[in-house]
C-alpha atoms as a PDB file:
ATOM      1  CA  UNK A   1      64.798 -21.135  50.253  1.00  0.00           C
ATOM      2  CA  UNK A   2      62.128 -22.561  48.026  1.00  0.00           C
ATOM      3  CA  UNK A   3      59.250 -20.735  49.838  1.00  0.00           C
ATOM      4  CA  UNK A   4      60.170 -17.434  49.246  1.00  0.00           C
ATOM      5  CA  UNK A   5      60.028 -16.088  45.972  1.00  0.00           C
ATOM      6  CA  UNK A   6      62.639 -13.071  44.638  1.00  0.00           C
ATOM      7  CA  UNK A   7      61.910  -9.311  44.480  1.00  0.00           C
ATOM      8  CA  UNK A   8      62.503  -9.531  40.477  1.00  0.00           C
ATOM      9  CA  UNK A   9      60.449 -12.854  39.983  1.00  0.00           C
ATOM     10  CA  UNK A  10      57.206 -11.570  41.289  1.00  0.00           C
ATOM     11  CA  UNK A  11      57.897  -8.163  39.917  1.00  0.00           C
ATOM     12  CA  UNK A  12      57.996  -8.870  36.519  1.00  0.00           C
ATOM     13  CA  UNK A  13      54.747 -11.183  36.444  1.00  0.00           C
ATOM     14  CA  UNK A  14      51.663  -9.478  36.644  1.00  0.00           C
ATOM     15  CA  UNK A  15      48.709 -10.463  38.670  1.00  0.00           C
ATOM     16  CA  UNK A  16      45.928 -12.634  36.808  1.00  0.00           C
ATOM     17  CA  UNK A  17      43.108 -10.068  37.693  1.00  0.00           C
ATOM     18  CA  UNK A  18      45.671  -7.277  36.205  1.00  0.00           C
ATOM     19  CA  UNK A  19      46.028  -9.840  32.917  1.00  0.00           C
ATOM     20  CA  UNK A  20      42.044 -10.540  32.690  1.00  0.00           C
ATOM     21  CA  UNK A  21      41.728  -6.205  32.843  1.00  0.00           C
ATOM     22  CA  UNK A  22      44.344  -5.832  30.304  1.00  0.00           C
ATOM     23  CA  UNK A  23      42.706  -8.784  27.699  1.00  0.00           C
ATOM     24  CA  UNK A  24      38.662  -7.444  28.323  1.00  0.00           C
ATOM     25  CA  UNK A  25      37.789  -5.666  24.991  1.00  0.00           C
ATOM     26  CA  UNK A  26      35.960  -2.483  25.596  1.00  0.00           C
ATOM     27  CA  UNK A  27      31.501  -2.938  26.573  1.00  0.00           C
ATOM     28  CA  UNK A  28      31.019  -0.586  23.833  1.00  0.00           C
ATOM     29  CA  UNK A  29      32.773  -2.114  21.226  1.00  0.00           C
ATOM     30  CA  UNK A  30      30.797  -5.455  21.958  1.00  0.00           C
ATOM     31  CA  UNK A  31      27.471  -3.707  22.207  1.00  0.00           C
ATOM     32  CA  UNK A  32      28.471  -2.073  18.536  1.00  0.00           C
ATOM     33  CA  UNK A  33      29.466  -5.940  17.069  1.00  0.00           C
ATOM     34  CA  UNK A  34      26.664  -7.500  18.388  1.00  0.00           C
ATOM     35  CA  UNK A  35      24.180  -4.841  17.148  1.00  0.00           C
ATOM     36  CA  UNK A  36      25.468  -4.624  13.397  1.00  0.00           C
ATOM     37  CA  UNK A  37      23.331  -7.507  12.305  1.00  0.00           C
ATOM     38  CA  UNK A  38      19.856  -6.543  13.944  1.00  0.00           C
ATOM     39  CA  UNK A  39      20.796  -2.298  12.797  1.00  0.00           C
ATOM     40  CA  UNK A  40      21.276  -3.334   9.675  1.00  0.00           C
ATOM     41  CA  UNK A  41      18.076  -5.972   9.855  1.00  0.00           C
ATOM     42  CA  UNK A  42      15.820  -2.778  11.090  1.00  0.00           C
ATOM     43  CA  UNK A  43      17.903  -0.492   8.071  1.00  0.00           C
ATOM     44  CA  UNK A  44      16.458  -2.630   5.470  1.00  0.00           C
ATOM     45  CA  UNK A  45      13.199  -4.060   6.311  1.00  0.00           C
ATOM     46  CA  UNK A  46      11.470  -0.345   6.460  1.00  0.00           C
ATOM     47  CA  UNK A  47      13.403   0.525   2.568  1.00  0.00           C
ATOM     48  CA  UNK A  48      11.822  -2.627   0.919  1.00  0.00           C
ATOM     49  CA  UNK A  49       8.740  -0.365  -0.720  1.00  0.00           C
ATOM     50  CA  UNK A  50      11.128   2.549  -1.531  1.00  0.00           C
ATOM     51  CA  UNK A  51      13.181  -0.130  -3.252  1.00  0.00           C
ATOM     52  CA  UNK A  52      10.585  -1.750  -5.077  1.00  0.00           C
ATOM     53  CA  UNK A  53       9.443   1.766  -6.204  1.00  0.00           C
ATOM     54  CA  UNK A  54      13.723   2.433  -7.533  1.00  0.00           C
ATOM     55  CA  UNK A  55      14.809  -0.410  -9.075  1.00  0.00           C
ATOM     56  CA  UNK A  56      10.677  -0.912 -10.798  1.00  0.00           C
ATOM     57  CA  UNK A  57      11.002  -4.630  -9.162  1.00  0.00           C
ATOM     58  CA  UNK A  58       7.774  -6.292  -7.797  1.00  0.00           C
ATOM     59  CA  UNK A  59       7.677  -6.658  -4.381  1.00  0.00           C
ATOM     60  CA  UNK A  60       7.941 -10.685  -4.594  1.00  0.00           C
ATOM     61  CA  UNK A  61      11.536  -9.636  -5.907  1.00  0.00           C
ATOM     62  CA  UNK A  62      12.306  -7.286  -3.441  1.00  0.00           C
ATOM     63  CA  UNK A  63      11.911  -9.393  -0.955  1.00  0.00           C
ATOM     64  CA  UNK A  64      14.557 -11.531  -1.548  1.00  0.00           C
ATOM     65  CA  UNK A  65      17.562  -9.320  -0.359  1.00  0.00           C
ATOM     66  CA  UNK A  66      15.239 -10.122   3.088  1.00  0.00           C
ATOM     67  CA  UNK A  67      16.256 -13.852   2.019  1.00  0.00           C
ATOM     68  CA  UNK A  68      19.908 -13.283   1.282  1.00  0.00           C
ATOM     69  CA  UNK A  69      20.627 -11.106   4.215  1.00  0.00           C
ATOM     70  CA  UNK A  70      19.392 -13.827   6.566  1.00  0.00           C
ATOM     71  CA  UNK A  71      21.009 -16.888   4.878  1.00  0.00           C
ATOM     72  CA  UNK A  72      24.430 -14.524   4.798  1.00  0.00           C
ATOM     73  CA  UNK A  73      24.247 -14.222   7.982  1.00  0.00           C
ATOM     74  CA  UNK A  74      23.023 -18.416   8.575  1.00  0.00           C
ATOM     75  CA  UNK A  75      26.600 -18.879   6.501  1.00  0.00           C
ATOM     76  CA  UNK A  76      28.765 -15.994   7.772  1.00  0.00           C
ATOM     77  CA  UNK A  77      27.896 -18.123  11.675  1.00  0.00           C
ATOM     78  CA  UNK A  78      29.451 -21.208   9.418  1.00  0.00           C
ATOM     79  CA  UNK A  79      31.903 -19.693   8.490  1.00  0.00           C
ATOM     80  CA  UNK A  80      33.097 -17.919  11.042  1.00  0.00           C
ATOM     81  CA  UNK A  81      32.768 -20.422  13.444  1.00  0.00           C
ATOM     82  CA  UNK A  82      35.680 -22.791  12.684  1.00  0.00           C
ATOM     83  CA  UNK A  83      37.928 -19.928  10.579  1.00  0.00           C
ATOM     84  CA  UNK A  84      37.721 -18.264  14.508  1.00  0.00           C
ATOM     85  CA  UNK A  85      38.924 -21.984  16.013  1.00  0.00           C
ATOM     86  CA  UNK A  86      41.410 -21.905  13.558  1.00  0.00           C
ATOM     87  CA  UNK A  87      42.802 -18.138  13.721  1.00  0.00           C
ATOM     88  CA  UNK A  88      41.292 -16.836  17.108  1.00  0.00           C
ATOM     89  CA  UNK A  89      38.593 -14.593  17.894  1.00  0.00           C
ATOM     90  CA  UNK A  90      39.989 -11.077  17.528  1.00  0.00           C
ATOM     91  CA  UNK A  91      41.769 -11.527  14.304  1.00  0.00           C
ATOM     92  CA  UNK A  92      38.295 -12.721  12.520  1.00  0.00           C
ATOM     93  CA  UNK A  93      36.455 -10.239  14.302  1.00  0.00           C
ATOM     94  CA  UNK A  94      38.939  -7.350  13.100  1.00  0.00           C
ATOM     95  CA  UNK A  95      38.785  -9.205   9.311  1.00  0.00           C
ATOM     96  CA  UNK A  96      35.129  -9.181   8.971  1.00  0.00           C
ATOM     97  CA  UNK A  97      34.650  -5.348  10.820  1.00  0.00           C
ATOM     98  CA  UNK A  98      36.864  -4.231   7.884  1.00  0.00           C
ATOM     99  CA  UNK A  99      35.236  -6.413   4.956  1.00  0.00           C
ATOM    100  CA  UNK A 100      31.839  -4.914   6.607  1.00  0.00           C
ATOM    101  CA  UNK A 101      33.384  -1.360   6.625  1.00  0.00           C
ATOM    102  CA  UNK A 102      34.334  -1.688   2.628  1.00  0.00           C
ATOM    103  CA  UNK A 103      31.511  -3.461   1.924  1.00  0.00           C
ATOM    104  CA  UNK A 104      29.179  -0.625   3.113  1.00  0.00           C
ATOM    105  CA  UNK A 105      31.658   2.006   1.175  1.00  0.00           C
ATOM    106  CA  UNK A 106      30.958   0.364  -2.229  1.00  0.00           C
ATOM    107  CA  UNK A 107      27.580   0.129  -1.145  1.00  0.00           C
ATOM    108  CA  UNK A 108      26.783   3.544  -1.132  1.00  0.00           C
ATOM    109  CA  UNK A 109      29.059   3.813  -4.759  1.00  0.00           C
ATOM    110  CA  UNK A 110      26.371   1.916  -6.123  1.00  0.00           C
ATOM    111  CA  UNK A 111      23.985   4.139  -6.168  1.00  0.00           C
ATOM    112  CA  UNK A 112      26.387   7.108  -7.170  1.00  0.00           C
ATOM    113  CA  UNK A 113      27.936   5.218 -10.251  1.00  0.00           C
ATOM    114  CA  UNK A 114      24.002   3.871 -11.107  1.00  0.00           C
ATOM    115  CA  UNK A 115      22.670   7.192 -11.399  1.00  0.00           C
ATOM    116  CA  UNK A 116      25.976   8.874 -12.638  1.00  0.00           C
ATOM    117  CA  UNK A 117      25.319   5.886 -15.237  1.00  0.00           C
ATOM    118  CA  UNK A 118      21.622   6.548 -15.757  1.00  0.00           C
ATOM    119  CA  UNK A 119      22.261  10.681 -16.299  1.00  0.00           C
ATOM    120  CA  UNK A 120      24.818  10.197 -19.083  1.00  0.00           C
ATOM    121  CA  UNK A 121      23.133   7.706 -20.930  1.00  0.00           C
ATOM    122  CA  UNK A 122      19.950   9.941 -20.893  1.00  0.00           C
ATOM    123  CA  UNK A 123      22.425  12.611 -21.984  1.00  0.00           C
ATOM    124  CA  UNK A 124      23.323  11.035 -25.345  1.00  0.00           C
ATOM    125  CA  UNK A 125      19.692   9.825 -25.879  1.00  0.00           C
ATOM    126  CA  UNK A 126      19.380  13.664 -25.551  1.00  0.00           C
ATOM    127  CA  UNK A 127      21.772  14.712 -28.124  1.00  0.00           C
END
């Protein structure tokens, strides 16, 4: 009867409100995407004395990782853009929360190897 549709047909496909549920990502990881940016934006702008005052840089210098965080982000939105046509949302999104996750990691080397760096040089000179 073409009206009626079998016990196994309608078993086996799930509802669309059951699919939408099932494809949501969770609030809280979309609050924590969205917010890296402007975090990171409020992280650095308070720092730009105490870096002037590490590295010895004037302040006119300093200022410039202001500059280069906002045109990486003005390029990342290029960039991620099409590559997310191209690939699909979740797989970019997943690439770049790693790449930020590394990126941070060797971050916070840098200072580590600088001064590990900086104490055996001074070292030597001490010998």
């Amino acid at each position: 009867m073409p009206g009626l549709n079998k016990p196994e047909e309608s078993a086996a496909k799930p509802s669309p409100k059951a699919e939408a549920r099932r494809s949501r990502p969770p609030l809280a990881l979309l609050v924590l995407v969205t917010a890296t940016a402007p975090a990171a934006l409020h992280i650095l702008v308070p720092s730009l004395p105490l870096l002037a005052t590490v590295f010895d840089a004037p302040a006119a210098r300093v200022q410039l990782v202001l500059t280069l965080f906002l045109a990486g982000i003005a390029i990342g939105q290029l960039v991620y853009g099409p590559v997310s046509d191209r690939f699909g949302r979740r797989p970019v999104l997943i690439a770049g929360l790693v790449l930020f996750v590394v990126d941070t990691g060797l971050c916070g080397l840098a200072w580590t190897t600088r001064c590990r760096r900086t104490t055996e040089r001074a070292r030597r000179s001490a010998r």
